[in-house]
Each structure stands twice: as C-alpha cells, then as structure tokens.
Protein backbone atom coordinates (compact mmCIF):
# COMPACT_ATOMS: atom_id res chain seq x y z
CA UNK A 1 0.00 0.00 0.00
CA UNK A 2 2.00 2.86 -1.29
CA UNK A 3 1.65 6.53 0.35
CA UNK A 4 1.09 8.91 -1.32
CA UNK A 5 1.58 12.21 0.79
CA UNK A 6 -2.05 12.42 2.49
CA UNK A 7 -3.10 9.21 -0.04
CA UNK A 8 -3.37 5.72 -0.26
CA UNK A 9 -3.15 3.29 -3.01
CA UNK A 10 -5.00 -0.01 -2.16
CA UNK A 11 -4.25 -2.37 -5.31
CA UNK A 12 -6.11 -5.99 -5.71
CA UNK A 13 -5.15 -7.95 -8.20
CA UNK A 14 -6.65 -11.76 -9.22
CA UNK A 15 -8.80 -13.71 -11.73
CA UNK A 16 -12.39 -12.67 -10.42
CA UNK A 17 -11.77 -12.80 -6.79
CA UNK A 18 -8.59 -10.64 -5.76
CA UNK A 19 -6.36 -9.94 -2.72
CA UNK A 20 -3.48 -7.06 -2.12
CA UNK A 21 -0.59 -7.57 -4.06
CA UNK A 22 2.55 -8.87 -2.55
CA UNK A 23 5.22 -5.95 -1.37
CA UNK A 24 7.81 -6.32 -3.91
CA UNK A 25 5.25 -4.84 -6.36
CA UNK A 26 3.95 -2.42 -4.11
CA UNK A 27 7.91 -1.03 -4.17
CA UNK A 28 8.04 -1.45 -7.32
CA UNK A 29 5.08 0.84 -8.23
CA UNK A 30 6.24 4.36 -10.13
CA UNK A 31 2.83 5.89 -10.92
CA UNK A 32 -0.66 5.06 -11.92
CA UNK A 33 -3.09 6.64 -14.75
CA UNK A 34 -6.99 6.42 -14.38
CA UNK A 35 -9.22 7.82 -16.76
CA UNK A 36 -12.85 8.40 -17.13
CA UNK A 37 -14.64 10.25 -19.85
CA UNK A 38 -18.16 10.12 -21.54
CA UNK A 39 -18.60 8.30 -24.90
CA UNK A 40 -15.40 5.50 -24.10
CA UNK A 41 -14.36 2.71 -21.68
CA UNK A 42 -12.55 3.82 -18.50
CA UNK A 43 -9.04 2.92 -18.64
CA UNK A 44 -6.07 2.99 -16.25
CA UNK A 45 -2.48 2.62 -16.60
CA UNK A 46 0.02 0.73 -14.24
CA UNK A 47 4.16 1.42 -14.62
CA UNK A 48 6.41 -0.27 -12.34
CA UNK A 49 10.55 -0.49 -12.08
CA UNK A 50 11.87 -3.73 -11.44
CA UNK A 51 15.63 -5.29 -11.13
CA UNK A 52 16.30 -9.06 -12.84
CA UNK A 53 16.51 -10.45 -9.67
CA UNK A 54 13.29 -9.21 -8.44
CA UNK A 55 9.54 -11.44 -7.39
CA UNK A 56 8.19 -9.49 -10.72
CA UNK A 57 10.95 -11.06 -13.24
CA UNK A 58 11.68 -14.30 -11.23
CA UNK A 59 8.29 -15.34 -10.13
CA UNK A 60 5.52 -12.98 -11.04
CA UNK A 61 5.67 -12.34 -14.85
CA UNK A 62 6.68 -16.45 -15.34
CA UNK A 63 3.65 -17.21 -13.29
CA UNK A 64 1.06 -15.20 -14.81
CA UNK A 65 0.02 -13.02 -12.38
CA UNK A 66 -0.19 -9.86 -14.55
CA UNK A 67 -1.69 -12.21 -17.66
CA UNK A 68 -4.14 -10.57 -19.76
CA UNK A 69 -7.84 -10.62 -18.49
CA UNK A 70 -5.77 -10.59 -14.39
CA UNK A 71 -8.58 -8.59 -12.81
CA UNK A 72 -6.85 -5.23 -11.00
CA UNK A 73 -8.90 -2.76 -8.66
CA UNK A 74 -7.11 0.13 -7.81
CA UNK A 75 -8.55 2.22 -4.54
CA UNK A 76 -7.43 5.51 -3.45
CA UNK A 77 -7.68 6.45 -0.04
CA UNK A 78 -8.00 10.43 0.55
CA UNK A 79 -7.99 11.71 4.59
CA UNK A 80 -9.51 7.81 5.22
CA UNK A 81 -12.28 7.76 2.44
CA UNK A 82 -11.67 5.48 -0.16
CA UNK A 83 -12.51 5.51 -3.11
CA UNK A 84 -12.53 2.87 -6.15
CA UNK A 85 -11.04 4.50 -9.32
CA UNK A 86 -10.83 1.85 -11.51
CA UNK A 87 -11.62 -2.15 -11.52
CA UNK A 88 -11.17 -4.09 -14.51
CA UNK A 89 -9.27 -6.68 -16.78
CA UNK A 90 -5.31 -6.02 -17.81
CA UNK A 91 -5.66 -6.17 -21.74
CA UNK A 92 -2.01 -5.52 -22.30
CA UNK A 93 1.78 -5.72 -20.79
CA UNK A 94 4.53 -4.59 -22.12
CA UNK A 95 8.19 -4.99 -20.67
CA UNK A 96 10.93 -2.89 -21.27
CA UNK A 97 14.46 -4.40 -20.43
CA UNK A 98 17.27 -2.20 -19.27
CA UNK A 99 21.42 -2.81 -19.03
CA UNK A 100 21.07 -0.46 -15.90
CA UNK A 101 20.27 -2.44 -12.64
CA UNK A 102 16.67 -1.92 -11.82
CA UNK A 103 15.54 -0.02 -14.40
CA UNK A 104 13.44 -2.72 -16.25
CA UNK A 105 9.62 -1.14 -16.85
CA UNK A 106 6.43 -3.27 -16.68
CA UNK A 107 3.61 -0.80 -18.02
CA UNK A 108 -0.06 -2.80 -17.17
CA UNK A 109 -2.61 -1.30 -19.67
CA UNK A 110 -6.40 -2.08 -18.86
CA UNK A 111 -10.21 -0.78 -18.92
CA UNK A 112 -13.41 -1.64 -17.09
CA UNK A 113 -15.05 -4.47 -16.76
CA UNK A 114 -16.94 -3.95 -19.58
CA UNK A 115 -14.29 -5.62 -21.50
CA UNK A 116 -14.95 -8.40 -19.93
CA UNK A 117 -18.59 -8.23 -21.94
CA UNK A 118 -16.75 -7.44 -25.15
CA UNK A 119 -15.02 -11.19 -25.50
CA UNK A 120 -18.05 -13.69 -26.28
CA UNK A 121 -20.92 -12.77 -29.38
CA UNK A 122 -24.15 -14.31 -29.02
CA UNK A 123 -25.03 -13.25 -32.55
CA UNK A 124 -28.83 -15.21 -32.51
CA UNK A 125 -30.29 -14.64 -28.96
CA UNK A 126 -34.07 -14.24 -28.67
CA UNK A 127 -35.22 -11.40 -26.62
CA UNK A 128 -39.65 -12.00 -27.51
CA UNK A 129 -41.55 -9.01 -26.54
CA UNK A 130 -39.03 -7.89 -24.39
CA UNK A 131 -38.17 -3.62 -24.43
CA UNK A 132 -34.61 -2.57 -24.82
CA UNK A 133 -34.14 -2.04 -20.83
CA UNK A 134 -34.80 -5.54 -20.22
CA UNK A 135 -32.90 -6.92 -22.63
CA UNK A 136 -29.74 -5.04 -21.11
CA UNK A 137 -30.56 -6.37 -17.45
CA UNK A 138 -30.71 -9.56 -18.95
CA UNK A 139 -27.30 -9.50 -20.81
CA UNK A 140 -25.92 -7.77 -17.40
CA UNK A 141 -26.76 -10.42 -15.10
CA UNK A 142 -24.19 -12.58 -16.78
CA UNK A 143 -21.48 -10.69 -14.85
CA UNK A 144 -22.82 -10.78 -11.25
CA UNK A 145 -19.51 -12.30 -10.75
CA UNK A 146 -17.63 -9.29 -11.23
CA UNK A 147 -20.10 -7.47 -9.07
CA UNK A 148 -21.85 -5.91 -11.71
CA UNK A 149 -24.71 -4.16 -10.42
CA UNK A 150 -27.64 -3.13 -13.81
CA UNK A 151 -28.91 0.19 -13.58
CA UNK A 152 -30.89 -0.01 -16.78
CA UNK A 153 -33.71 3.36 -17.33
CA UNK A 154 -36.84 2.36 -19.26
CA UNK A 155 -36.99 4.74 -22.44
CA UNK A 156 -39.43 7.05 -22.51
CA UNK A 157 -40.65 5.97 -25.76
CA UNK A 158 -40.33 2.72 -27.31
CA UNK A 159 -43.03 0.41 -28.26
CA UNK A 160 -42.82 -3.39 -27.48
CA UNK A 161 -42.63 -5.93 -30.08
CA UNK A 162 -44.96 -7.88 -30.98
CA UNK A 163 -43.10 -11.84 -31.12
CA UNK A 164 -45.99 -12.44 -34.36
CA UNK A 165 -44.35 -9.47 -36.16
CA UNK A 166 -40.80 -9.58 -35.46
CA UNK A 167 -38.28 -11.39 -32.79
CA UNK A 168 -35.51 -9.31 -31.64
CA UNK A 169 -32.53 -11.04 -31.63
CA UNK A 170 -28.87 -9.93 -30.40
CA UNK A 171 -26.21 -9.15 -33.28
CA UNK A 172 -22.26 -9.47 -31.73
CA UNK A 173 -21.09 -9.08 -28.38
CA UNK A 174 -23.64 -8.09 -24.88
CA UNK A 175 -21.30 -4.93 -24.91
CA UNK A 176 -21.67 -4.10 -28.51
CA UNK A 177 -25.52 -5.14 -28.62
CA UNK A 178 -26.23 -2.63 -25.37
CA UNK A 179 -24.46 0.19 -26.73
CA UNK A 180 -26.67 -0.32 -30.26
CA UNK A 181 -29.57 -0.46 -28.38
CA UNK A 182 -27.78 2.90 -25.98
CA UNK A 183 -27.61 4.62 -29.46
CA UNK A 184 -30.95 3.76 -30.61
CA UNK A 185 -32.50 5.17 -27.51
CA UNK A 186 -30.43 8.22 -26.96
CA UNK A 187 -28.86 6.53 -24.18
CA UNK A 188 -25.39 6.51 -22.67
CA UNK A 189 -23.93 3.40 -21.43
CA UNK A 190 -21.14 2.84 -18.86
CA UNK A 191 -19.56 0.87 -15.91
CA UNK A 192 -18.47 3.11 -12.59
CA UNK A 193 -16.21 1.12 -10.51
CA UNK A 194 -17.86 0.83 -6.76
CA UNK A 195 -19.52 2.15 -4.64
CA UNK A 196 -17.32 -1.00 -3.00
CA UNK A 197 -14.62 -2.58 -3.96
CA UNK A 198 -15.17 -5.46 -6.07
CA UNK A 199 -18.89 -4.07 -6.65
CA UNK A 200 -19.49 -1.93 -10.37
CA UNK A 201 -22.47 -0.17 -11.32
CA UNK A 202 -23.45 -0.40 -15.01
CA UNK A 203 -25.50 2.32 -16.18
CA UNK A 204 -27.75 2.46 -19.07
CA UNK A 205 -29.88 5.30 -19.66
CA UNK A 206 -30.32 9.26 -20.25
CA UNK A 207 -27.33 11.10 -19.59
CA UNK A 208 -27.85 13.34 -16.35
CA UNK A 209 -27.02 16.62 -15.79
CA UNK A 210 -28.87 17.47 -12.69
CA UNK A 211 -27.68 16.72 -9.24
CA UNK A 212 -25.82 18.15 -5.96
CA UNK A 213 -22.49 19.98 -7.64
CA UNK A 214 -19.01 19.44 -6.70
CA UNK A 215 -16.97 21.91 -4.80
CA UNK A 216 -16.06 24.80 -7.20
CA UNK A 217 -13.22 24.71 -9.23
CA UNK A 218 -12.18 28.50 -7.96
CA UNK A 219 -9.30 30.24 -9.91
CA UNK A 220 -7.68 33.64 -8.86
CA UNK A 221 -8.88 33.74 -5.93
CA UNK A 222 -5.64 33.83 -3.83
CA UNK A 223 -5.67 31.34 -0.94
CA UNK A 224 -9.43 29.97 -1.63
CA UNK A 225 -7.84 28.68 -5.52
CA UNK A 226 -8.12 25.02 -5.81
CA UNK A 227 -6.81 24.52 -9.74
CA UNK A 228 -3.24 24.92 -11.42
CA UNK A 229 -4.84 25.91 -14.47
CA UNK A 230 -8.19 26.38 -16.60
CA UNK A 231 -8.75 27.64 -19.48
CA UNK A 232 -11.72 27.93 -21.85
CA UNK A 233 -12.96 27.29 -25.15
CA UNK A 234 -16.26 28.86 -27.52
CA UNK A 235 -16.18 26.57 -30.75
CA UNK A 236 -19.43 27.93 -33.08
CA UNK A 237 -18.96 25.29 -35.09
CA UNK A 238 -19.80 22.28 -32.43
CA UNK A 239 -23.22 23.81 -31.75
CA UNK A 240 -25.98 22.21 -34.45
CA UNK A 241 -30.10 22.36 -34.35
CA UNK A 242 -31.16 18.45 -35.47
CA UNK A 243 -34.23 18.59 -37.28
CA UNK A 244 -36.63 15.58 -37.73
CA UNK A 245 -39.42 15.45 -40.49
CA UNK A 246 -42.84 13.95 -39.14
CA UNK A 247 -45.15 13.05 -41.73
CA UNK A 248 -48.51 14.29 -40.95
CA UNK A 249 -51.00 12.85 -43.46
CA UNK A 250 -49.01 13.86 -47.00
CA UNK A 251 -46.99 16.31 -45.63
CA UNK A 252 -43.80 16.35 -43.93
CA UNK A 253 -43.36 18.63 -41.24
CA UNK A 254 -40.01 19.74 -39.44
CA UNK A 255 -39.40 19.64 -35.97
CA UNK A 256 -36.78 21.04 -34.68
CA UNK A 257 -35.11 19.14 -31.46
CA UNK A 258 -33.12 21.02 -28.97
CA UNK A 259 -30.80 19.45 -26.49
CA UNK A 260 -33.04 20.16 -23.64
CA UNK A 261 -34.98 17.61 -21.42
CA UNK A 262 -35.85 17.46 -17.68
CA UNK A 263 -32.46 15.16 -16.79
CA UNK A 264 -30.25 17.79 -19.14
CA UNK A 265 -31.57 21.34 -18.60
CA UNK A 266 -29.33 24.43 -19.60
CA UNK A 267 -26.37 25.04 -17.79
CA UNK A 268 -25.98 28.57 -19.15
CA UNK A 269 -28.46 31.85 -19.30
CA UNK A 270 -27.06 32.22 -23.10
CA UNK A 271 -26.77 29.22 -25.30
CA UNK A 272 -24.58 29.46 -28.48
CA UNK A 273 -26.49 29.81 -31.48
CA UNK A 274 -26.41 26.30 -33.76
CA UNK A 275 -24.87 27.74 -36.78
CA UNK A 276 -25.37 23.77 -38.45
CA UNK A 277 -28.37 21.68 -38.91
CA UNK A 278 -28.68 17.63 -39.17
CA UNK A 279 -31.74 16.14 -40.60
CA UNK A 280 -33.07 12.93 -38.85
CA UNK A 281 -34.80 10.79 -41.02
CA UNK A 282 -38.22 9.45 -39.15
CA UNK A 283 -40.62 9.78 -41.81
CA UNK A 284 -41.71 5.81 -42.00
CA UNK A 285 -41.19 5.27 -38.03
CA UNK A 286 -44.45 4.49 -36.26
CA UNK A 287 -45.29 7.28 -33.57
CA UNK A 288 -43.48 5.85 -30.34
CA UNK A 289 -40.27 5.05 -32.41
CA UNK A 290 -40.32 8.81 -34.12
CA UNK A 291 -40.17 9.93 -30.60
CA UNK A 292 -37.39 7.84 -29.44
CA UNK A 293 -35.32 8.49 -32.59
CA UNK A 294 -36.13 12.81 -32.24
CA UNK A 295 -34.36 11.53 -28.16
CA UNK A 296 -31.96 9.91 -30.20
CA UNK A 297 -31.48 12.36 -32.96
CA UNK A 298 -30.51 15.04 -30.47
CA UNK A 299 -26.69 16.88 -30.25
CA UNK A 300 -24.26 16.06 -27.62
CA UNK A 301 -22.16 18.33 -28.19
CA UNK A 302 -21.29 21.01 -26.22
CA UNK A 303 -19.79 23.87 -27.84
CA UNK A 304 -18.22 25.67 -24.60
CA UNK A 305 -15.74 23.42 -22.80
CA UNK A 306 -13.16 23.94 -20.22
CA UNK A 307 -9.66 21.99 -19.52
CA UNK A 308 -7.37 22.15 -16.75
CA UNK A 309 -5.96 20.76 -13.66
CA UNK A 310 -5.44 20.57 -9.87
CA UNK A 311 -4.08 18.88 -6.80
CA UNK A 312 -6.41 16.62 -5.65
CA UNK A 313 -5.04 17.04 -1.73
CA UNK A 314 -5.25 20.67 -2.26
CA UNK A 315 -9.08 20.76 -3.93
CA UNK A 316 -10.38 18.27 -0.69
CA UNK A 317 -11.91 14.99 -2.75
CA UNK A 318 -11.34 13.16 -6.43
CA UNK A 319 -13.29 15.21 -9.05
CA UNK A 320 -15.62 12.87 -10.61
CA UNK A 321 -16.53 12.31 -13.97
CA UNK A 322 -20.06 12.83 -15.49
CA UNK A 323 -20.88 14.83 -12.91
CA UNK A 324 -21.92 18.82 -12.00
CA UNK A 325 -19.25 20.96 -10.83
CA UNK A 326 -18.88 24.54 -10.06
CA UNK A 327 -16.49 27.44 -11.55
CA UNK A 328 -15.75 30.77 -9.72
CA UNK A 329 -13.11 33.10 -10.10
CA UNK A 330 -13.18 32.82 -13.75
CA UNK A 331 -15.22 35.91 -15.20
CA UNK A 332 -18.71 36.81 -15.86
CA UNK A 333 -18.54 34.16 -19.35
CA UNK A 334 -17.81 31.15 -17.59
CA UNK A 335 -18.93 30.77 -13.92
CA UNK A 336 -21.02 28.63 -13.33
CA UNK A 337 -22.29 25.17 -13.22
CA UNK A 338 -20.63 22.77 -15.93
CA UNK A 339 -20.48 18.57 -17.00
CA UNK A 340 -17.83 17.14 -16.46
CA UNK A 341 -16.68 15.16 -19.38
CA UNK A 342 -14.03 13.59 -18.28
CA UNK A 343 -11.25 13.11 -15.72
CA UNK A 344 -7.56 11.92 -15.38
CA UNK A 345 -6.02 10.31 -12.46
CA UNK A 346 -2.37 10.51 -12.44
CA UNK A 347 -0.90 8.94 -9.20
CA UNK A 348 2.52 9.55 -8.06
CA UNK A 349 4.63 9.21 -5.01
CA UNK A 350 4.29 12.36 -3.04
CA UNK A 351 1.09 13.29 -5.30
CA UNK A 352 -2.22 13.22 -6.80
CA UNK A 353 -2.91 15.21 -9.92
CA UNK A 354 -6.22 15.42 -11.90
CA UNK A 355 -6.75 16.60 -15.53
CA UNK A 356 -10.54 17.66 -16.44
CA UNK A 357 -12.80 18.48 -18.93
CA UNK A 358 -15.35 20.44 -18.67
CA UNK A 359 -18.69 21.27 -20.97
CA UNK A 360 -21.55 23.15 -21.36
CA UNK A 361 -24.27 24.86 -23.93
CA UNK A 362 -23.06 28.20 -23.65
CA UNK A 363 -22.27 31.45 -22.31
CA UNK A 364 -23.28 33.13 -18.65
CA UNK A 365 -24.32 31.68 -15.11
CA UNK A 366 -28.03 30.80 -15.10
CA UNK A 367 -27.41 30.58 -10.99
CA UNK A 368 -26.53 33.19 -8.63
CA UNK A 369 -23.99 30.93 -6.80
CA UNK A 370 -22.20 27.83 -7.19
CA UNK A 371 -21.18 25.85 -3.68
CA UNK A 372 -17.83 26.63 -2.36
C-alpha cells in the first residue's frame, strides 16, 4: 500500500476474486493513470521499475500473475475515504528491459469491466416481446460475478414488439448489442467502478445533468484557488439544431429538437447559437419510435468546454466524472455550473494530480452561486 503524501493506493489484483498484491510490487510501483470520460471505456495505466533479480521477473511475470484478463482494482484512499477509481481486466503488458540495474519497466494497460462483456458474441439470442431495458438487465446479469450491479432506465418511448411481427434477436457481443440499443435510444452506457470494492455499477440510460455539484473549481482567488490551471474554449462550429421530419398525413413537417430535457436542462443563461443543422430521417417510423429516434437524434455536443488541472489534496476529494461541478473566479462568461466530461487520475509518489474536462451549452451563469 503505497503513500502517497495524504493518499493511499489499495491495489487488488486476481482472476475474479482478488487480494493485495505482494510488497515487492507495491515497491516497485512508479505511478498510476486512471481515466474516465463520456462516450469510451474507463481505462487505467500501471508502470512499475523492477531489477532481474526481483519477485516481478523471477516469479511474477513467469507465473502469470499480470496475464491478460488478471482482474486489477485500484482504490485511493483520501484523509480515510476510499474511493474505487478503476476495476477491470489487464488487456495488455509490455516490458521494457534495461542494461542499468533496476531499471526494467512493466507498463499494465487495462479498462473496465466492460471488456470483460466485449469477449463472447451471441449473434442469434431471442429477446420476444421484451423492451430494450430488459434486454440489457438480462445481458448484465451474466457478470454478477464481477459485481456488476444493472442500472438499466426504461426509455421514454419505445413500443414493445410484438413476437408475431418480429423477434428481436442480439447481433455481436452483450457490450456491442447494449451500446446499439444505448444509441438507438439516446442513451449513454457505462460501468463506474464501486460504490465497493469489487462491486461496479453499469448504467444504461439518459445522460444526467442534474444533481448536488461538486466543490467549485475556484481560480484567482488567492488562498481559496483550488486549480493549477483552466482555461476555456467557444467553438461555433460544435453547436448544431437536429431537425426531424414527421409526416402528418401527406406532408412532412419539421421539428426542430433542442438538447433540452428534464435530466439535461441548460447550464448557461445564453446558449450558443447552432450555426449547423442535421436532418433525422423518421418519416416511415411508427409514432413511439419517431419519438425515441427525435431523443436519439438530439446533439451532444457542447460547444463551450473547459480543460485544466489541480491537486487533488489541495481541492479536498477526487473530481468525478459525469458529474456537475462549479467554476468561480473565472469571469462573468464562464462561472457557473458545468459537465464534467471527463477526468484523469495521475498517481505519483508524493502526489495526486487530476486533468478535467469540462462542458456546457453556452455562455453566462443561469445561478446566482455555485457551492464553495
């Protein structure tokens, strides 16, 4: 259990069941990389140093311990809270051999356990008169083992087949089928390692942008500043209006379909203005699946984001990722409330650094305050 000046690094490592790994590769630990961000995988990066001599090269490595598919759970303790940053399979190793005495690098490459739902298709699988939401429990429940806990979200609109009309039936892998059902919906779908160790909640439903914020990110704000840096971006070109045409006896109406709903409401008092337009093409859907595909149909992107980075022992708590969080100190434009698209962990001896992302629809606080 490395320390890491105020943190602690808790790593498990084992097929399906795991345990702390031995000492010598505790010592032998030079940093780790976690990474979360909407739209991919969560992956995490391992690099160790190691001498010829040592458990890794003599008995580890030979033995399979750090084998492809080796579940690792890393778990960061900050002022005695833990917290699970990643848990999932090692999908590649690579050693790098020095002439200078214990300079040899292992680098560990892996994601979440997703990847574990990614190996096996079951191209053929009946799902009769079963809606999308229940299909993904279904596939989910295959990985109890892993501690996979299904958070699937009924969609709003979707109609249920009828088995005399047509069979649904599962095309590739359970991680490729729930993300083409994700899409069809207007769904996100993703694994969060924890609450527990060893436990992983996979989510599948409408992205959410409501919620208790973080503490502020505060900048230039003398001893109350909690980032290194920040700095922010307007990009005209990301913000588009889709339009859907609904056929209303023999003519086609538009409908325009903003990114607004009661789980993503606006984040700013003055949106930018789309300055592109994407046609969705719903004209021969029956009613329930024109109103999933105008869900479905709608932009996600944001055309004001934000990137920069702070001390995690400095800012109190890990910044998490697809969450609300707070910026102060950083001019009338861009305080606020903002999404948080994604977040790096980069652990260290003597530190704990954090690189965000941050995204929104535009320009201007719609609240008075953000919490401190």
């Amino acid at each position: 259990m490395p320390t890491l000046k105020g943190v602690n690094l808790t790593i498990l490592v084992g097929p399906v069941a795991v345990l702390p790994v031995p000492a010598a590769v505790v010592d032998a630990l030079e940093s780790a990389t976690v990474t979360q961000a909407v739209g991919q995988r969560s992956g995490w990066q391992l690099t160790f140093s190691f001498s010829k001599s040592s458990p890794i090269a003599q008995t580890l490595l030979p033995s399979g311990y750090f084998d492809p598919l080796i579940r690792v759970i890393l778990v960061a303790t900050l002022n005695g809270l833990p917290t699970v940053i990643a848990d999932g399979p090692i999908m590649r190793q690579d050693v790098t051999a020095s002439a200078t005495p214990g300079h040899s690098k292992l680098v560990l490459t892996g994601t979440d356990v997703s990847s574990y739902m990614d190996l096996i298709p079951f191209d053929g699988m009946p799902y009769p008169a079963m809606p999308s939401f229940s299909r993904v429990a279904l596939m989910l429940a295959k990985y109890a083992m892993f501690g996979v806990i299904p958070v699937p979200i009924p969609a709003l609109f979707e109609s249920v087949p009828d088995p005399t009309e047509k069979l649904p039936s599962q095309k590739g892998t359970d991680y490729a089928y729930i993300q083409e059902l994700a899409k069809a919906a207007g769904y996100d779908f993703y694994v969060v390692p924890g609450p527990a160790p060893g436990t992983n909640t996979a989510y599948w439903g409408p992205q959410v942008r409501i919620g208790v914020p973080q503490p502020a990110l505060s900048v230039d704000m003398d001893h109350a500043s909690n980032v290194e840096q920040i700095a922010f971006t307007a990009d005209g070109a990301a913000a588009e209006l889709p339009i859907a045409f609904v056929k209303v006896g023999p003519i086609s109406i538009p409908v325009p379909v903003p990114d607004i709903g009661i789980l993503n409401p606006p984040l700013s008092m003055r949106p930018m203005i789309p300055t592109k337009i994407r046609q969705i093409q719903t004209e021969r859907l029956k009613l329930p699946d024109v109103l999933g595909a105008l869900l479905a149909g709608r932009s996600r992107v944001d055309p004001i984001t934000g990137t920069g980075s702070l001390d995690v022992t400095r800012y109190g708590q890990p910044l998490g990722a697809r969450k609300l969080v707070g910026v102060r100190g950083a001019g009338l434009a861009y305080d606020g409330l903002w999404y948080v698209r994604s977040v790096t962990n980069t652990l260290t001896r003597g530190s704990w650094k954090q690189n965000f992302q941050l995204a929104r629809d535009g320009l201007v606080s719609n609240v008075p305050l953000v919490p401190a």
